[in-house]
N, C-alpha and C. Protein backbone atom coordinates (compact mmCIF):
# COMPACT_ATOMS: atom_id res chain seq x y z
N UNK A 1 -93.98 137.71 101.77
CA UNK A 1 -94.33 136.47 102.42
C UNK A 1 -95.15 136.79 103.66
N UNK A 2 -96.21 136.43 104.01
CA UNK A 2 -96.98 136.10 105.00
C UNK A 2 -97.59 134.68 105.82
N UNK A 3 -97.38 134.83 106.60
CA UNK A 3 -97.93 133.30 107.32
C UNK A 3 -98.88 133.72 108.79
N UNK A 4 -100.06 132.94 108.36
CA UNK A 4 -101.27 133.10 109.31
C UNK A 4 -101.69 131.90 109.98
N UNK A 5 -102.78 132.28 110.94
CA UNK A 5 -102.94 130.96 111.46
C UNK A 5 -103.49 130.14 110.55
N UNK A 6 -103.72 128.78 110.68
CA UNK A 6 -104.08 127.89 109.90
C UNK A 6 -105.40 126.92 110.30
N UNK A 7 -106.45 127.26 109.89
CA UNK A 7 -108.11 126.91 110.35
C UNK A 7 -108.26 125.23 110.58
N UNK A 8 -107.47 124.58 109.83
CA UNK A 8 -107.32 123.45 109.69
C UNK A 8 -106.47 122.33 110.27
N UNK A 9 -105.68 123.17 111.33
CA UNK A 9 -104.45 122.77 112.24
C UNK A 9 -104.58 121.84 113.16
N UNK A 10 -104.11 120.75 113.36
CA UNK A 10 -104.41 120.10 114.68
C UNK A 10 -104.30 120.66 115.77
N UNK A 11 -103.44 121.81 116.25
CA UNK A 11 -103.54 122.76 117.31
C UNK A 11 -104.71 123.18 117.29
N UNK A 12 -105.35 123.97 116.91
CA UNK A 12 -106.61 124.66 116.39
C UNK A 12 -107.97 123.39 116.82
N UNK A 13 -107.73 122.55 115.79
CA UNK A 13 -109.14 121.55 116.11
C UNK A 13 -108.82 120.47 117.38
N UNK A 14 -107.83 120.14 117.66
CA UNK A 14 -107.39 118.92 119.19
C UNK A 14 -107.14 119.57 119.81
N UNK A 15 -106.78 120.85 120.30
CA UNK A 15 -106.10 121.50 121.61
C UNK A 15 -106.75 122.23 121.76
N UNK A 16 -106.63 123.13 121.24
CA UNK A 16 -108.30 124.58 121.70
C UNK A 16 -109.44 124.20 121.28
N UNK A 17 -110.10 123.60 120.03
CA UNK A 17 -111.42 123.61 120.65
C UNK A 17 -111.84 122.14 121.27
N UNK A 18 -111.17 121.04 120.88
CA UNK A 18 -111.77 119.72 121.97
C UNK A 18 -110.99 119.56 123.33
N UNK A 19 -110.06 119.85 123.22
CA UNK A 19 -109.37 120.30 124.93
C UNK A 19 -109.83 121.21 125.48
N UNK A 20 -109.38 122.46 125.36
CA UNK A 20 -109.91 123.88 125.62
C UNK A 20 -111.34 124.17 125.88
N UNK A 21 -111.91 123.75 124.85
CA UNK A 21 -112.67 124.48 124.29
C UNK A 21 -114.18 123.23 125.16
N UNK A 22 -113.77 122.05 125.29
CA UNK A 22 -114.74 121.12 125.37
C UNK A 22 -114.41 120.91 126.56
N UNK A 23 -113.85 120.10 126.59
CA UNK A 23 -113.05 119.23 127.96
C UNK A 23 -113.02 120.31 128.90
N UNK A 24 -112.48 121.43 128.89
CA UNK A 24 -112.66 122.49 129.76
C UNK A 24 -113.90 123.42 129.85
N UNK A 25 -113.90 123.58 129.12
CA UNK A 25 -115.68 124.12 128.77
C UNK A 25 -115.38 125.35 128.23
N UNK A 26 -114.32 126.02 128.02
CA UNK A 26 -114.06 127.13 127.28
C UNK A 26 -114.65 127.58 126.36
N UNK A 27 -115.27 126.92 125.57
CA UNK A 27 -116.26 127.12 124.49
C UNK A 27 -117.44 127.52 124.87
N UNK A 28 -117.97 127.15 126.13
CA UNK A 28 -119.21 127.81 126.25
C UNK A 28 -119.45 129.14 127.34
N UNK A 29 -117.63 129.00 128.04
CA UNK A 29 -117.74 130.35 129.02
C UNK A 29 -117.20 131.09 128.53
N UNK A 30 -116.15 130.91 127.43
CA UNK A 30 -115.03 132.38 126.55
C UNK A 30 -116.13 132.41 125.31
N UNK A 31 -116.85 131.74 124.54
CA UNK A 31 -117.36 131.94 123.04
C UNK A 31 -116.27 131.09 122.66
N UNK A 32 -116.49 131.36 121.31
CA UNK A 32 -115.26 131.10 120.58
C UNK A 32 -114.19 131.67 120.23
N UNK A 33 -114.55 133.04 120.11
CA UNK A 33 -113.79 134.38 119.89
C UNK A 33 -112.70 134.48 121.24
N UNK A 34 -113.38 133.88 122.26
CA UNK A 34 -112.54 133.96 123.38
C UNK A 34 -111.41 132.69 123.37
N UNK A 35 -112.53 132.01 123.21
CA UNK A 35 -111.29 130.93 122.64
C UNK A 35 -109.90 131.13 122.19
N UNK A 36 -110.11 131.74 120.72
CA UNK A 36 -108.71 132.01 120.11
C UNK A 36 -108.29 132.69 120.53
N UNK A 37 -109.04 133.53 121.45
CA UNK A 37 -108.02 134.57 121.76
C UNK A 37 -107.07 133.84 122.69
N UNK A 38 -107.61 132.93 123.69
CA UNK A 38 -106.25 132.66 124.34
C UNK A 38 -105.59 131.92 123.76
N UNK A 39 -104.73 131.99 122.31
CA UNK A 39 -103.96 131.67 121.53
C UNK A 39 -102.73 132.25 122.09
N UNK A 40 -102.62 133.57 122.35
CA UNK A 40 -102.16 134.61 122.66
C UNK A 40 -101.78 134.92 123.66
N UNK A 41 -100.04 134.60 123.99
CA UNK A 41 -99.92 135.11 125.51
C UNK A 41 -100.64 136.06 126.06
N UNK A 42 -100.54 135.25 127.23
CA UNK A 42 -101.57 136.23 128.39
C UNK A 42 -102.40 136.85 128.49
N UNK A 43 -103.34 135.98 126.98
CA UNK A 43 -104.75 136.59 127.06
C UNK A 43 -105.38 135.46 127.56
N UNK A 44 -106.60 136.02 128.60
CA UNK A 44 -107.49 134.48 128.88
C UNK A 44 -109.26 134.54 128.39
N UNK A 45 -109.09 135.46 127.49
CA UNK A 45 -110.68 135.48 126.70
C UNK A 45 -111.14 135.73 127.15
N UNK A 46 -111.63 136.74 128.48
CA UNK A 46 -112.65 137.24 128.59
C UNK A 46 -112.42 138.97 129.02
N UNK A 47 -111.01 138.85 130.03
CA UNK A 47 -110.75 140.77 129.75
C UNK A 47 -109.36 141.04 129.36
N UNK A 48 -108.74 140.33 128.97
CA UNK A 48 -107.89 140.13 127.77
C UNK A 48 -108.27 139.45 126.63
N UNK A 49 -108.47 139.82 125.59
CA UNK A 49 -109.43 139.12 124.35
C UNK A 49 -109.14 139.90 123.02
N UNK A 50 -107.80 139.46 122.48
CA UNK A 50 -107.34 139.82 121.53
C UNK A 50 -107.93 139.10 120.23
N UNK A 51 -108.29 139.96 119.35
CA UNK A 51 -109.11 139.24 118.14
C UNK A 51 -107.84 138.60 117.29
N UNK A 52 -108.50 137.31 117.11
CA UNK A 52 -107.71 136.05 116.43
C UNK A 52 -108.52 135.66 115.52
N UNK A 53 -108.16 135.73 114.02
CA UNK A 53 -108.40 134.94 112.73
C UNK A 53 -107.47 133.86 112.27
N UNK A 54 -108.57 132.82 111.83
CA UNK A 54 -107.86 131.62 111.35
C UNK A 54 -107.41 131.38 109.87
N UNK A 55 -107.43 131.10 109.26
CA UNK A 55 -107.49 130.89 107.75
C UNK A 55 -106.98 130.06 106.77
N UNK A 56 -107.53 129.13 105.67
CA UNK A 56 -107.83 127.78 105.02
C UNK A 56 -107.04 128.46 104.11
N UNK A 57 -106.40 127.37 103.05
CA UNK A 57 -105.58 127.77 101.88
C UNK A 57 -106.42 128.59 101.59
N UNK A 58 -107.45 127.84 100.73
CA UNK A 58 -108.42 128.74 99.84
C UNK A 58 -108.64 130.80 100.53
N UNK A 59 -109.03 130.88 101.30
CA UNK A 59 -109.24 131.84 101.93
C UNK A 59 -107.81 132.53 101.50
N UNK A 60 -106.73 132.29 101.79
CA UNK A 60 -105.36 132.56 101.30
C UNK A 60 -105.14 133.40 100.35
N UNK A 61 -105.58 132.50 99.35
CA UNK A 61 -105.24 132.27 97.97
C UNK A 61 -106.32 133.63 97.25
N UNK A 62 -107.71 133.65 97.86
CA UNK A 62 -108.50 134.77 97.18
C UNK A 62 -107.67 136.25 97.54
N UNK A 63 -107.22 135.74 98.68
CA UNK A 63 -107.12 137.15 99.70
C UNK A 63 -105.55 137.32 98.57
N UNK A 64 -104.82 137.14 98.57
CA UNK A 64 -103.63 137.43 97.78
C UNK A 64 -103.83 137.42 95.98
N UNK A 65 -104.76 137.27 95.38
CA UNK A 65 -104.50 136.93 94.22
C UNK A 65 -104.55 137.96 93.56
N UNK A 66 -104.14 139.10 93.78
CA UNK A 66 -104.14 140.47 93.04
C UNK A 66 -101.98 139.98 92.75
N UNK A 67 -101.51 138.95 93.54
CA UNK A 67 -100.33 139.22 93.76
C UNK A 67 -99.63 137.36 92.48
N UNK A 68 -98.28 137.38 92.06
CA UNK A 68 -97.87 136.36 91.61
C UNK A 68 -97.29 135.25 92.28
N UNK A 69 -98.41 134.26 92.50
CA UNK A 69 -97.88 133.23 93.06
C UNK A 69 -96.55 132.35 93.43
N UNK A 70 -96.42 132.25 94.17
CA UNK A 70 -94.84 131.52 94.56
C UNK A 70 -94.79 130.36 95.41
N UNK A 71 -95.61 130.73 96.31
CA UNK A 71 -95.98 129.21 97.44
C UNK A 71 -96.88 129.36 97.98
N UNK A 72 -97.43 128.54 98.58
CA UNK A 72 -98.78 128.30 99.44
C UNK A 72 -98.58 127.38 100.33
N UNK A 73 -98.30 127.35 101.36
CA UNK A 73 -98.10 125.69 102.15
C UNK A 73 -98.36 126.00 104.15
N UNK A 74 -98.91 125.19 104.31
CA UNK A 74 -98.64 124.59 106.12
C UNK A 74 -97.10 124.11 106.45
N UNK A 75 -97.14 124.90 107.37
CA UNK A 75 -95.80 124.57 108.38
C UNK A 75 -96.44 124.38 110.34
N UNK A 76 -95.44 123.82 110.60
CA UNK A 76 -94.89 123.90 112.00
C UNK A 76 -95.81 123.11 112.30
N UNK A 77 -95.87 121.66 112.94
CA UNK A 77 -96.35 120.55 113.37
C UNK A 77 -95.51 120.22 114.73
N UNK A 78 -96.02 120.04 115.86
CA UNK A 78 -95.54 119.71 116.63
C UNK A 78 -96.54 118.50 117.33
N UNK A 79 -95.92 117.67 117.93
CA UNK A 79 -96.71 116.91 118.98
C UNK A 79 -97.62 116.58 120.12
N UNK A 80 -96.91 118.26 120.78
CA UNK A 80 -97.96 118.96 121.74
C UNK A 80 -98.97 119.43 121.12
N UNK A 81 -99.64 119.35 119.55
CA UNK A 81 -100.03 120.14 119.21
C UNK A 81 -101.31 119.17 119.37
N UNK A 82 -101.53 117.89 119.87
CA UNK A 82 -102.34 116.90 119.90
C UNK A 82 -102.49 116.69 120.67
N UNK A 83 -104.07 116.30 121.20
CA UNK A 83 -104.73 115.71 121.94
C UNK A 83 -105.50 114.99 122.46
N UNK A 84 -105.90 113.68 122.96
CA UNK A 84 -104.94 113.63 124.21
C UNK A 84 -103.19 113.41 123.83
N UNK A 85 -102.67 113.83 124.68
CA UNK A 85 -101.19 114.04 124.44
C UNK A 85 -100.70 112.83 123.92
N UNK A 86 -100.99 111.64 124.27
CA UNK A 86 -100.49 110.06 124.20
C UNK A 86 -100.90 110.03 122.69
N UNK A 87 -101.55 110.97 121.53
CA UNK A 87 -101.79 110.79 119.84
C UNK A 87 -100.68 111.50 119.72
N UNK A 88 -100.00 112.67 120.17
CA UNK A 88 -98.83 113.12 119.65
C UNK A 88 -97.52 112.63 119.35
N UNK A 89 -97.55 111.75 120.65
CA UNK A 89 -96.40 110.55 121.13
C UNK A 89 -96.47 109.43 120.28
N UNK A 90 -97.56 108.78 119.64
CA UNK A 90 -97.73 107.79 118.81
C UNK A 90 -97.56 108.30 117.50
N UNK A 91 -97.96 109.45 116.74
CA UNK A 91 -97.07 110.04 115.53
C UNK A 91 -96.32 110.66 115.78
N UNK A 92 -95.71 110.68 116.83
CA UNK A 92 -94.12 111.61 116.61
C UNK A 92 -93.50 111.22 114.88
N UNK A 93 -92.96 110.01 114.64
CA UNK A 93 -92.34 109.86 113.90
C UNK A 93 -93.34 109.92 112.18
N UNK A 94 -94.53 110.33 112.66
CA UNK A 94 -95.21 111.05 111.04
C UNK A 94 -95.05 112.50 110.93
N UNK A 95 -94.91 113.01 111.76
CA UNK A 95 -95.67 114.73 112.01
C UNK A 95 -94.65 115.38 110.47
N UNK A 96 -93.61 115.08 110.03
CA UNK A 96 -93.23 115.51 109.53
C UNK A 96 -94.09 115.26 107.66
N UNK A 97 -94.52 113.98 108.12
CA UNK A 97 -95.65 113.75 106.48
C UNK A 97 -96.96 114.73 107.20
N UNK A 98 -97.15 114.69 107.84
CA UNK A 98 -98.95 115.05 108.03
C UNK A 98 -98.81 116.87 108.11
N UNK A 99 -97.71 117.35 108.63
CA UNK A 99 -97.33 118.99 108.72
C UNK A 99 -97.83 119.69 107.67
N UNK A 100 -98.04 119.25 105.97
CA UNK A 100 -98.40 119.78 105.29
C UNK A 100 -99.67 119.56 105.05
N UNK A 101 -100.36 119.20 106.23
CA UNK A 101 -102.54 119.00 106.39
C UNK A 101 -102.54 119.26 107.71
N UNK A 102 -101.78 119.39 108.82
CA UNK A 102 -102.23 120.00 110.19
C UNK A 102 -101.46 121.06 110.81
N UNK A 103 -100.42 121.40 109.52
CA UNK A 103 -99.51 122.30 110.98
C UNK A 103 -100.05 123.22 111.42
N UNK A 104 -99.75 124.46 111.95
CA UNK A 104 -99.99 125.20 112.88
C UNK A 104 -100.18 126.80 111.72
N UNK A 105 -99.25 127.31 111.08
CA UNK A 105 -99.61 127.95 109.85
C UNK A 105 -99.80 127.74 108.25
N UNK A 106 -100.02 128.64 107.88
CA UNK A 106 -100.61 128.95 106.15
C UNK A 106 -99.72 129.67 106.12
N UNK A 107 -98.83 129.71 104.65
CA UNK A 107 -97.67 130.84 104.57
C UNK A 107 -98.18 130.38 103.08
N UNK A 108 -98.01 132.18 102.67
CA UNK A 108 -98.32 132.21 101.29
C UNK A 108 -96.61 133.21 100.60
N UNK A 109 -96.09 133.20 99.36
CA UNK A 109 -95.22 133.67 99.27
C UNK A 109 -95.77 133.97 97.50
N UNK A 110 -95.91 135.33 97.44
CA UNK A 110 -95.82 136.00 96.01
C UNK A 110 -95.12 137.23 95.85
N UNK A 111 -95.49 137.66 94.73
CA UNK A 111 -94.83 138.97 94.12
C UNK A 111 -96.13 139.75 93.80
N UNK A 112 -95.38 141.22 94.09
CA UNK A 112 -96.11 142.23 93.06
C UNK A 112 -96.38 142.05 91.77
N UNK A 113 -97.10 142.19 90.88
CA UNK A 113 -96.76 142.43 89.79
C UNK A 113 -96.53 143.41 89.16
N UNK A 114 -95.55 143.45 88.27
CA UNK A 114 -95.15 144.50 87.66
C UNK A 114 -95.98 145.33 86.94
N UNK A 115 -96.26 146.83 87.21
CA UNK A 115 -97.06 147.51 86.25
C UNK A 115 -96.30 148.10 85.52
């Protein structure tokens, strides 16, 4: 089992890059690369700048398919994970339908196959 970040996350697209990334301007003084990096405690993207990859089912799914499928799914939705904060507060009581199109990871779960 593995679980990665998730490219498609409302964390990812409302908090780092239109908060972060806009609203702060992070996007045009870290890159983007700097960006994600401050995903990452106590990195702030420019001399702490830990390389951060995102990644879409699909992307997932190529990257594992030497292996036997078992699951594929998004987890971990939170409220803070939205922005402005007052959209998190108004779906509180969805996050648990929408978690499987914005959460926060991609977790894939297969097997070896047997040779």
């Amino acid at each position: 089992m593995i679980a990665l970040y998730y490219k498609w996350s409302a964390f990812h697209l409302l908090w780092k890059i239109l908060a972060n990334g806009i609203r702060n301007g992070w996007l045009f003084t870290k890159g983007y690369p700097g960006l994600l990096a401050t995903i990452e405690s106590g990195a702030d993207g420019v001399n702490v700048k830990p390389y951060v990859r995102l990644f879409s089912k699909n992307e997932v799914q190529k990257m594992m398919r030497g292996f036997a499928h078992e699951d594929l799914s998004i987890h971990q939705l939170h409220e803070d994970h939205f922005w402005p904060p007052f959209v998190g507060r108004l779906l509180r009581k969805r996050l648990k339908h929408l978690e499987p199109r914005l959460g926060w990871y991609v977790t894939y779960q297969g097997r070896k196959p047997k040779e």
